[in-house]
N, C-alpha and C. Protein backbone atom coordinates (compact mmCIF):
# COMPACT_ATOMS: atom_id res chain seq x y z
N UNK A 1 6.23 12.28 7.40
CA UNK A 1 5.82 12.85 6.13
C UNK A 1 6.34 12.00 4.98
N UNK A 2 7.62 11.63 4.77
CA UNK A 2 8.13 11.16 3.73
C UNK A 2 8.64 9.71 4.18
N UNK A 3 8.77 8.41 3.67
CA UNK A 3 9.07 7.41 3.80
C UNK A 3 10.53 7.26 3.48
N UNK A 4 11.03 7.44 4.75
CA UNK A 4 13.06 6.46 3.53
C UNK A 4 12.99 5.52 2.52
N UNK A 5 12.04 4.52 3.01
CA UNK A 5 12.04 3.48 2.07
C UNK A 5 12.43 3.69 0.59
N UNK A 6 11.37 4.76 0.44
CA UNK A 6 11.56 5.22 -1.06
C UNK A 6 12.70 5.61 -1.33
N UNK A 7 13.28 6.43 -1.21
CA UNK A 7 14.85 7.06 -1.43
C UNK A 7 15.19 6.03 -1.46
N UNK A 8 15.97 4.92 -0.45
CA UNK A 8 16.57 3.87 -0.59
C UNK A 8 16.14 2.86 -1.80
N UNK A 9 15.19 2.82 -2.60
CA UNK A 9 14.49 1.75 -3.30
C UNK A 9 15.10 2.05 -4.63
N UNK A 10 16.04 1.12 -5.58
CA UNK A 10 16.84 1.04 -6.32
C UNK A 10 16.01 1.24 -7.54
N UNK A 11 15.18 2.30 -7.56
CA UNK A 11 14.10 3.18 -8.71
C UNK A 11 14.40 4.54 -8.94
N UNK A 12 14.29 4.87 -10.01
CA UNK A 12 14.54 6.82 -10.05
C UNK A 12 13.12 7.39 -9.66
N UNK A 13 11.88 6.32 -10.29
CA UNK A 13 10.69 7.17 -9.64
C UNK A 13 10.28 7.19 -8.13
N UNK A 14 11.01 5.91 -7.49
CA UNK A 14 10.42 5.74 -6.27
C UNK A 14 11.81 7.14 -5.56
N UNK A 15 12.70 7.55 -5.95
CA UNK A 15 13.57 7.90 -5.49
C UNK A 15 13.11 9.40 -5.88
N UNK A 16 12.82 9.82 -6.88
CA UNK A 16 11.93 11.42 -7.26
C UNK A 16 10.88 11.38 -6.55
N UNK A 17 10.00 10.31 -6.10
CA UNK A 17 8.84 10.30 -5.20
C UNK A 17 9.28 10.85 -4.31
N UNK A 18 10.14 10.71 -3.09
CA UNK A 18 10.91 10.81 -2.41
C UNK A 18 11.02 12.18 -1.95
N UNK A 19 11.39 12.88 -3.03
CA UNK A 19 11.77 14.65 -3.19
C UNK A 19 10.08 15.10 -3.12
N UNK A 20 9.54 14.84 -4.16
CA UNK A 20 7.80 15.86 -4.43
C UNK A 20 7.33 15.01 -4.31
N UNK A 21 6.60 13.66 -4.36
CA UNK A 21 5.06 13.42 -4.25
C UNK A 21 4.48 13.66 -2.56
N UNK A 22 4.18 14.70 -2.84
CA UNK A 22 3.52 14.93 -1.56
C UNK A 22 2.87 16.38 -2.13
N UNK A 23 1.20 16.10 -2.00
CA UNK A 23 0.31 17.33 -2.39
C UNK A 23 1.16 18.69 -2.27
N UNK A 24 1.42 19.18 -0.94
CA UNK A 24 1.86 20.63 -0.39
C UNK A 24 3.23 20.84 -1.10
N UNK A 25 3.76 19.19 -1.53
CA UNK A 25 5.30 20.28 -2.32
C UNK A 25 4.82 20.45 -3.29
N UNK A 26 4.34 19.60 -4.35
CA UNK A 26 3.60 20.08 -5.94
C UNK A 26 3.34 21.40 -5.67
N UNK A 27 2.16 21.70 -4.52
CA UNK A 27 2.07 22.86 -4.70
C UNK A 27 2.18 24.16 -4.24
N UNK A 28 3.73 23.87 -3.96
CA UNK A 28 4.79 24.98 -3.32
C UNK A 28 5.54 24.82 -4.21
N UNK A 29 6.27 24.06 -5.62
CA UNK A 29 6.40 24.01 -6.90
C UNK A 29 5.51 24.89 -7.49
N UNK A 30 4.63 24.74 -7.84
CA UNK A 30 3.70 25.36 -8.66
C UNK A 30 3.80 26.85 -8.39
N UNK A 31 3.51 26.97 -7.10
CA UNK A 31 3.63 28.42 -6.70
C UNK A 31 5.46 29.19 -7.05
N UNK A 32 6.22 27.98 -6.64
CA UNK A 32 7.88 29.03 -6.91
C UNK A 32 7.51 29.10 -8.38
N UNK A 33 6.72 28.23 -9.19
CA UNK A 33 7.27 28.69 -10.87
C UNK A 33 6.41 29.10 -10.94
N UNK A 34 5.40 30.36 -10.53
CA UNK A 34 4.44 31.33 -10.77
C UNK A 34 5.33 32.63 -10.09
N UNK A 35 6.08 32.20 -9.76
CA UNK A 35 6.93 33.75 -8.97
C UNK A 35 6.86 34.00 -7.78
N UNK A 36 6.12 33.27 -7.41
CA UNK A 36 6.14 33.42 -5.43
C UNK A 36 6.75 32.61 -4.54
N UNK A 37 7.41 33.75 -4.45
CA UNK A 37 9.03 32.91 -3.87
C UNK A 37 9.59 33.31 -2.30
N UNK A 38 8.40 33.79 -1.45
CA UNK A 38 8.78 34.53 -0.39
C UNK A 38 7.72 33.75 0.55
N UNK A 39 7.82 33.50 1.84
CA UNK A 39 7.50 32.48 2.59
C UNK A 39 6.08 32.73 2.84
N UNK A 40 5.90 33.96 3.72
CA UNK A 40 4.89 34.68 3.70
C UNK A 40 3.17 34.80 2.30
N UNK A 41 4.16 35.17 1.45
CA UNK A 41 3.61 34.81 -0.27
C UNK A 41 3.12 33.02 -0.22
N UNK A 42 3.84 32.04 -0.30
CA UNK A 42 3.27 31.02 -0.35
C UNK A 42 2.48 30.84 0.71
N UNK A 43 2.59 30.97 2.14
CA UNK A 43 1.65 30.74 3.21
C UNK A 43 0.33 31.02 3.08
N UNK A 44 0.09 32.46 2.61
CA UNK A 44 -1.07 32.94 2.11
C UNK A 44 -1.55 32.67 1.04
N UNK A 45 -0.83 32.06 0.30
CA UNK A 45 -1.87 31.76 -1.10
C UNK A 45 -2.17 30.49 -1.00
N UNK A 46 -1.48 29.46 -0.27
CA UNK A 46 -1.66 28.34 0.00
C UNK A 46 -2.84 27.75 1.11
N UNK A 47 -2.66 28.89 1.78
CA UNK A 47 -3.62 29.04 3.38
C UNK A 47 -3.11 27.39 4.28
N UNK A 48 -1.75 27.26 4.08
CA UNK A 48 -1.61 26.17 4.55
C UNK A 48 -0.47 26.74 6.07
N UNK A 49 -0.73 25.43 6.97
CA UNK A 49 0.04 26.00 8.37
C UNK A 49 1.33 25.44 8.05
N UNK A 50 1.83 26.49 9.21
CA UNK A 50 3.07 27.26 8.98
C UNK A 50 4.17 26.20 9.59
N UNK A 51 3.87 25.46 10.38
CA UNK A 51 4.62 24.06 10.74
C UNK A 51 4.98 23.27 9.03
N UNK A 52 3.78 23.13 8.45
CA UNK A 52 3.96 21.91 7.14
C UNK A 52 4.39 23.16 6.09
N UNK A 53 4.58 24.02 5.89
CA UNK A 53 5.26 24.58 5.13
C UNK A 53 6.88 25.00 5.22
N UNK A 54 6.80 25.20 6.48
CA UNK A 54 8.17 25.28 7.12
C UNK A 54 9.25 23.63 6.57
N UNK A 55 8.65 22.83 6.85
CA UNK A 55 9.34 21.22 6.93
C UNK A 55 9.11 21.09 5.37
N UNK A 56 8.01 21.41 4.93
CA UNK A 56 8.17 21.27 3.06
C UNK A 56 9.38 22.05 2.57
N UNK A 57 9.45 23.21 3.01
CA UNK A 57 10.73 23.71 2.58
C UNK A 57 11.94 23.94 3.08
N UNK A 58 12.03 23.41 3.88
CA UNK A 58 13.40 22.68 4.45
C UNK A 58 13.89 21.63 4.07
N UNK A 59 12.81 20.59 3.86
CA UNK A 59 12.73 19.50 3.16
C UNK A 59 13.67 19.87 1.24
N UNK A 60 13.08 20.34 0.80
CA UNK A 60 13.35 21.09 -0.91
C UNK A 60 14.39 21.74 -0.62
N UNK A 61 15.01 22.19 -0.04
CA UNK A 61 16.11 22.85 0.40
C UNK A 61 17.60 21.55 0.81
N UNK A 62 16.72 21.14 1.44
CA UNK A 62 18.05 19.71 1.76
C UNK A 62 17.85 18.77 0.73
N UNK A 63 16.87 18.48 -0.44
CA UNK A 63 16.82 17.76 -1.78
C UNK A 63 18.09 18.77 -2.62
N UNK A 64 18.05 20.36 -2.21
CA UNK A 64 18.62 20.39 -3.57
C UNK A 64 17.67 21.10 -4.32
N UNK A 65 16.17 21.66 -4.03
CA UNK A 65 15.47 21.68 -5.41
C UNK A 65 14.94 23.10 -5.41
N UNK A 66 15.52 23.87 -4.51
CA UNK A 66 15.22 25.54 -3.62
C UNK A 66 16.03 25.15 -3.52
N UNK A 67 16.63 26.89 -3.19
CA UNK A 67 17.64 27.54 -2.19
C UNK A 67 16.93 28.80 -1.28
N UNK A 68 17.50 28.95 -0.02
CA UNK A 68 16.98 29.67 0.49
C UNK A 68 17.97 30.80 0.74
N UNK A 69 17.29 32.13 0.19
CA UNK A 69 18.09 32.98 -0.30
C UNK A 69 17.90 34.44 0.34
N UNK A 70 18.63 35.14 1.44
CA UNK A 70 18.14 36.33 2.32
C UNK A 70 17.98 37.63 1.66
N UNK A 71 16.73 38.20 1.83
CA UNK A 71 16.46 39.31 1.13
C UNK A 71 16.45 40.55 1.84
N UNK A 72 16.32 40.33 3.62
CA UNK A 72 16.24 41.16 4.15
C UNK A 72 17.11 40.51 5.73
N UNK A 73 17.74 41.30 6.16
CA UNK A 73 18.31 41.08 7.51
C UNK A 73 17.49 40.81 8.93
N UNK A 74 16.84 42.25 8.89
CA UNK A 74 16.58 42.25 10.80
C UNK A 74 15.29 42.11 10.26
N UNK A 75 14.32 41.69 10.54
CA UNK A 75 14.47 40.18 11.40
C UNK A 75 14.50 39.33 9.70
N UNK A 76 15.42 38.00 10.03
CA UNK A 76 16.14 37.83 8.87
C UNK A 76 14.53 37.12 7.95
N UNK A 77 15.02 37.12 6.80
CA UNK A 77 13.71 37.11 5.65
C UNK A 77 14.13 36.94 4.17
N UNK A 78 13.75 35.13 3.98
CA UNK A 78 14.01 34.42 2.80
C UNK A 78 13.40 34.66 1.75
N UNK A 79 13.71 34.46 0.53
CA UNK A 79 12.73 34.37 -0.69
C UNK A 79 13.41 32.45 -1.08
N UNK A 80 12.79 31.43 -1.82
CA UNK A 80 12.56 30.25 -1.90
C UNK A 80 13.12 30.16 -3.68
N UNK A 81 14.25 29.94 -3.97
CA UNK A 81 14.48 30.03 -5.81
C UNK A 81 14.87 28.97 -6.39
N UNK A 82 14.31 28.14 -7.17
CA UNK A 82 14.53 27.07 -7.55
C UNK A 82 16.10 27.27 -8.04
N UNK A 83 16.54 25.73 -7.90
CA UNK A 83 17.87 25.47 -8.53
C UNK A 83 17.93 24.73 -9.80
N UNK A 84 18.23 24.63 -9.99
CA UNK A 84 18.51 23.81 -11.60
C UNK A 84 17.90 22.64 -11.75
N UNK A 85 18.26 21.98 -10.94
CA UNK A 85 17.64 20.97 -10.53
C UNK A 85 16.02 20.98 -10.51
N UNK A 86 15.61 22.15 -9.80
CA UNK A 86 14.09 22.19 -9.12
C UNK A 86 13.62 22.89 -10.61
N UNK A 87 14.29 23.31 -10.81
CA UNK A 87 13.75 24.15 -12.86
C UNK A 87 13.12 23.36 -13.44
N UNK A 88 14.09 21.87 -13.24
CA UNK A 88 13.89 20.90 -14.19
C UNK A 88 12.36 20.36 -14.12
N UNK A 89 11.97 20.32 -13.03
CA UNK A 89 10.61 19.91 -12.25
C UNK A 89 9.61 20.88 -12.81
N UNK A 90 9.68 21.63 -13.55
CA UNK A 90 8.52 22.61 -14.40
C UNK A 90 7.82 21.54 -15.50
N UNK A 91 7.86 20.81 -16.19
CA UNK A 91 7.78 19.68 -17.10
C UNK A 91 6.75 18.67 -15.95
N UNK A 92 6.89 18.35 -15.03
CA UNK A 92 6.06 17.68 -13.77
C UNK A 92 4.45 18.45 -13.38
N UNK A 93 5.26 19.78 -13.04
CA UNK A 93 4.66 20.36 -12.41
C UNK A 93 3.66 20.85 -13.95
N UNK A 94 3.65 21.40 -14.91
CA UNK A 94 3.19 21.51 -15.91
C UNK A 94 2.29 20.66 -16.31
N UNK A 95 3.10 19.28 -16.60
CA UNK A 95 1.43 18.34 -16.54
C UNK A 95 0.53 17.15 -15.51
N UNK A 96 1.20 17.74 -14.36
CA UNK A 96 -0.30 17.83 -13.63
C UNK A 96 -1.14 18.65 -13.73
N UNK A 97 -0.86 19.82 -14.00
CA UNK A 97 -1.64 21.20 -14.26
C UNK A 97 -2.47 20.63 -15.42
N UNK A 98 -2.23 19.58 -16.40
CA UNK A 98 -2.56 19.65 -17.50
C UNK A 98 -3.56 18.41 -17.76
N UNK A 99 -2.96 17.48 -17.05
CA UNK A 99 -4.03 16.34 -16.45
C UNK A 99 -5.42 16.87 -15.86
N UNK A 100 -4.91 17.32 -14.55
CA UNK A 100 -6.07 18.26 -13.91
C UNK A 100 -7.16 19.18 -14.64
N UNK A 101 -6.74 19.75 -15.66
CA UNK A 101 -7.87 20.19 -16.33
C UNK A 101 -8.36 19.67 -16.95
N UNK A 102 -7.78 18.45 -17.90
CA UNK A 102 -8.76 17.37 -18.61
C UNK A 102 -9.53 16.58 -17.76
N UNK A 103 -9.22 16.00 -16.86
CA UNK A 103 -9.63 15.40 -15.38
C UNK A 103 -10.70 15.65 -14.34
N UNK A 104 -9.99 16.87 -14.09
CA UNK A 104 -10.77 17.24 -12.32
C UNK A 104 -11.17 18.51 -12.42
N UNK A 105 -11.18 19.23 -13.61
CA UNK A 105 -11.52 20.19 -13.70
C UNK A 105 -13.33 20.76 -13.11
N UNK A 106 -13.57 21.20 -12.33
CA UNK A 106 -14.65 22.13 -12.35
C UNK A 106 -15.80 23.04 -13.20
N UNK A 107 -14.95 23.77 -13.01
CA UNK A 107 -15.78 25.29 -13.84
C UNK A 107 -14.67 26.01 -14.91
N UNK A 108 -13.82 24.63 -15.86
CA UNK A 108 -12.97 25.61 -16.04
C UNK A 108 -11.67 25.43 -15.96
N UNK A 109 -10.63 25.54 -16.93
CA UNK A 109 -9.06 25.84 -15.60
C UNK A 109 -9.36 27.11 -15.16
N UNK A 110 -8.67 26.87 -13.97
CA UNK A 110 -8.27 27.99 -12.96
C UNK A 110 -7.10 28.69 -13.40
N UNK A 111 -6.16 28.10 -14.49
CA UNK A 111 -4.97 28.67 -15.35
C UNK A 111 -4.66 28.26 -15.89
N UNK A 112 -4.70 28.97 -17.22
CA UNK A 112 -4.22 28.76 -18.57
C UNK A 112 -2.47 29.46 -18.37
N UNK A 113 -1.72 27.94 -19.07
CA UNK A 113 -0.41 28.64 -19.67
C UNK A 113 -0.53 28.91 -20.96
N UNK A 114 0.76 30.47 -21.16
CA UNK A 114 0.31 30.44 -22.25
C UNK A 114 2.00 30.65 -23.22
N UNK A 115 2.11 29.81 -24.18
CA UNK A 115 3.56 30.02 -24.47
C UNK A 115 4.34 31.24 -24.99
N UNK A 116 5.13 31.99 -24.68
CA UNK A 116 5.23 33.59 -24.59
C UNK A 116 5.90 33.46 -26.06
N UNK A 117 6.42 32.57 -26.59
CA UNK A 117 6.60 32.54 -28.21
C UNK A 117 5.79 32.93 -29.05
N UNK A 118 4.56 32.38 -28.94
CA UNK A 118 3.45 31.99 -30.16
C UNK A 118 2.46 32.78 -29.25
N UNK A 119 2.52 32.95 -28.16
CA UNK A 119 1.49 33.80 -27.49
C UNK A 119 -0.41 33.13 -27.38
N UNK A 120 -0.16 31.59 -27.35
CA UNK A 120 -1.35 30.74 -27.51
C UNK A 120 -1.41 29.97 -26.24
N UNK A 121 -2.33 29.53 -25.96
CA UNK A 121 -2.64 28.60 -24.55
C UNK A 121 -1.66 27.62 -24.94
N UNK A 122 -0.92 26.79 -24.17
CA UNK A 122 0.08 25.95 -24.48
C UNK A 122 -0.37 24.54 -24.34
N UNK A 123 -0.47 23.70 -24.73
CA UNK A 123 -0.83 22.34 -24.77
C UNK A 123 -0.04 21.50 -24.85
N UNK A 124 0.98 20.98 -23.21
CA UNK A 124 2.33 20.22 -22.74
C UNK A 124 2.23 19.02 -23.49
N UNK A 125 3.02 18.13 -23.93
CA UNK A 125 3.25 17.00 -23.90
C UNK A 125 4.70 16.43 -23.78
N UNK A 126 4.77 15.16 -23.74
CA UNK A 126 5.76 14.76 -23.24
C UNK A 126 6.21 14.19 -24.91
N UNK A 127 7.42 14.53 -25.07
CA UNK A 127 8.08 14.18 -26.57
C UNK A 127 9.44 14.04 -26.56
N UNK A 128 10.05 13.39 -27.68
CA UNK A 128 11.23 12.28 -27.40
C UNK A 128 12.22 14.06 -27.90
N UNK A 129 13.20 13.98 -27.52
CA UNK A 129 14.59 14.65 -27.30
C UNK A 129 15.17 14.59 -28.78
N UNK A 130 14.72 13.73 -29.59
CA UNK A 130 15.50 13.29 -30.47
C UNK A 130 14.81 13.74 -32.15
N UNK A 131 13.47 13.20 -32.06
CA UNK A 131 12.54 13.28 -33.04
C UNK A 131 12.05 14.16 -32.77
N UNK A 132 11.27 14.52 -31.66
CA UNK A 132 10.35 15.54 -30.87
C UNK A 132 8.90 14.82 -31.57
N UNK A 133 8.78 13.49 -31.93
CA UNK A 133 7.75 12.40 -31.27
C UNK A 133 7.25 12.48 -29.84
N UNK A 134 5.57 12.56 -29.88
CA UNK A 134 5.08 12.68 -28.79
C UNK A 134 4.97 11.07 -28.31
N UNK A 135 5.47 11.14 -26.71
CA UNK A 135 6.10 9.95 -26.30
C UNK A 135 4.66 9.23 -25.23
N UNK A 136 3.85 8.20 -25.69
CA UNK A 136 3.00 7.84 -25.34
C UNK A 136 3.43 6.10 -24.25
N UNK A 137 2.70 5.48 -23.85
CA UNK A 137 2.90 4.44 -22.98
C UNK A 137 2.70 3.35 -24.34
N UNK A 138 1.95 3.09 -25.85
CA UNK A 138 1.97 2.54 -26.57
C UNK A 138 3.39 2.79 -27.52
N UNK A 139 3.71 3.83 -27.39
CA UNK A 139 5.27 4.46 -28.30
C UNK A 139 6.78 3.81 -27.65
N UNK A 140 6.73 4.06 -26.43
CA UNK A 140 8.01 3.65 -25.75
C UNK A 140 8.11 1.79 -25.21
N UNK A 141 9.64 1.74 -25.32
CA UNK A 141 9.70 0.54 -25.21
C UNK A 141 10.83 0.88 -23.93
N UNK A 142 11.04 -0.11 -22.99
CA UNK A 142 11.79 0.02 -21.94
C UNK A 142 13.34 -0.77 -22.13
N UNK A 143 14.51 -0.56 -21.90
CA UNK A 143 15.56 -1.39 -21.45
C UNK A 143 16.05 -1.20 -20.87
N UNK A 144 17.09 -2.33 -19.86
CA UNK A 144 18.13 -1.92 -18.91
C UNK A 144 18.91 -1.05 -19.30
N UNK A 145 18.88 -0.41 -18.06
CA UNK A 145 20.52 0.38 -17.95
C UNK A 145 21.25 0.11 -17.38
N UNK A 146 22.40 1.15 -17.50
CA UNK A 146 23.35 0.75 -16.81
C UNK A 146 23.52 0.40 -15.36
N UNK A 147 22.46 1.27 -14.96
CA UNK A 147 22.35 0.71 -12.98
C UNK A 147 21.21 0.07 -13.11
N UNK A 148 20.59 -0.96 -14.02
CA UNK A 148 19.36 -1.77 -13.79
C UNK A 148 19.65 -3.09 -12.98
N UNK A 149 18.98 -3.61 -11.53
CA UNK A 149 19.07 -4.55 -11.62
C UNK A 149 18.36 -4.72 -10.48
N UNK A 150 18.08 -6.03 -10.35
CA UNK A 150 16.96 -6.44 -9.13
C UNK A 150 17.04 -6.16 -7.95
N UNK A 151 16.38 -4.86 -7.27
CA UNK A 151 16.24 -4.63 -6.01
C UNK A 151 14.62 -3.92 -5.45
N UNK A 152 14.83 -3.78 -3.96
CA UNK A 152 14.26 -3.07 -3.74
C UNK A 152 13.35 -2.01 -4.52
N UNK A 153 12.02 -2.20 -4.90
CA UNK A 153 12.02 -1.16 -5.48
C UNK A 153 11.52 -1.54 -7.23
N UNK A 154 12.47 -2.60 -7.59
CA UNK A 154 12.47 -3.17 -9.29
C UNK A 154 12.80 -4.45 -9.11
N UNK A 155 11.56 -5.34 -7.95
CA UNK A 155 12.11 -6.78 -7.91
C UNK A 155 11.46 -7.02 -9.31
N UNK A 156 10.68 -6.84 -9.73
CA UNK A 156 9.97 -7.63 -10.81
C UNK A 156 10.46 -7.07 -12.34
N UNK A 157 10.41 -5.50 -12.03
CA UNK A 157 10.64 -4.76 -13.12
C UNK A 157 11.51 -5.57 -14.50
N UNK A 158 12.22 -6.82 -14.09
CA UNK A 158 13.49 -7.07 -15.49
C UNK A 158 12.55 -8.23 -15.90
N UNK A 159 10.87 -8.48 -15.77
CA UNK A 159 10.28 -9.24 -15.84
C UNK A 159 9.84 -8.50 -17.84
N UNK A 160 9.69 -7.29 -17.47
CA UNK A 160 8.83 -6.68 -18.11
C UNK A 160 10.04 -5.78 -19.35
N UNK A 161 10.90 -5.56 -18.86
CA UNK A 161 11.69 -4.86 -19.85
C UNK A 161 11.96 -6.01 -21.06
N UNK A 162 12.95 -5.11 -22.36
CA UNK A 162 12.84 -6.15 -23.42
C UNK A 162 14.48 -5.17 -23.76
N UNK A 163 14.87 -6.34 -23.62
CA UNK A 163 16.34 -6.30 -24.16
C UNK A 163 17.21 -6.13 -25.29
C-alpha cells in the first residue's frame, strides 16, 4: 500500500505523502471530520472492504493521526478520533473538497461547507499566518531551512530555491 521510500525521503511532502495520499485515507479523513467515527459507520458509507479499511486505520493510528478509542466492551467496539495532529489535516482535507468542485464536479457539490460564524457557504483558501494574504504559487517565494539539504527526495530542489 504505502512506499517507505517516501517516509525516508528528506521532504515534508514526500514524508506527509507517506501518512494520507492514498484515495481511502482522504476519505476516511473526510468522513472522521463529518463525525463518523465508528468503524462500522465508515465501512458503510464508504462501501469499501473491510481488509483495506482495517489496514487504513491501523495505518492512521500508528501515524499518530486517529486514536482508537473503546466505546463498548463485549464484543470490544472502537470509535476512530482524530488527534491533534490528524485535526490539523482538516485544511487538506477541505481543499480537496474544494478543488473537486471547481474541477470534477458533476451535478453539483455533493457538499457544501458552511462557516458556522457567518453562516455562508465557505470558500477555503490557503493564506499567510501573518498578513492573512491569500498565498498563491505566483505570491510565495521558497528558502532553505534549517533541515534543507540535498537528499533523497530534494536532490534538485536547492536548484530552485532563492536565498
Amino acid at each position: 500500500m504505502r512506499s517507505e521510500r517516501f517516509a525516508g525521503m528528506h521532504c515534508s511532502v514526500a514524508r506527509a505523502s507517506a501518512v494520507v495520499a492514498d484515495q481511502w485515507t482522504v476519505l476516511i479523513l473526510r468522513d472522521l471530520f463529518l463525525g463518523l467515527n465508528r468503524y462500522e459507520d465508515l465501512r458503510a458509507d464508504l462501501g469499501i472492504a473491510t481488509n483495506i479499511l482495517a489496514d487504513r486505520l491501523d495505518h492512521l493510528v500508528a501515524e499518530e493521526v486517529v486514536e482508537r478509542v473503546a466505546y463498548q466492551q463485549r464484543p470490544a467496539r472502537y470509535e476512530y478520533v482524530l488527534t491533534s495532529a490528524g485535526r490539523e489535516l482538516y485544511g487538506v482535507v477541505l481543499t480537496l473538497l474544494t478543488w473537486g468542485d471547481r474541477h470534477r464536479v458533476v451535478a453539483g457539490p455533493p457538499l457544501v461547507p458552511v462557516h458556522s460564524a457567518c453562516g455562508r457557504p465557505a470558500d477555503p483558501r490557503v493564506t499567510c499566518g501573518h498578513c492573512g494574504g491569500e498565498l498563491t504559487p505566483e505570491d510565495v517565494t521558497h528558502t532553505a531551512g534549517p533541515g534543507g539539504r540535498t537528499a533523497p527526495g530534494t536532490a534538485l530542489v536547492h536548484t530552485v530555491l532563492r536565498r
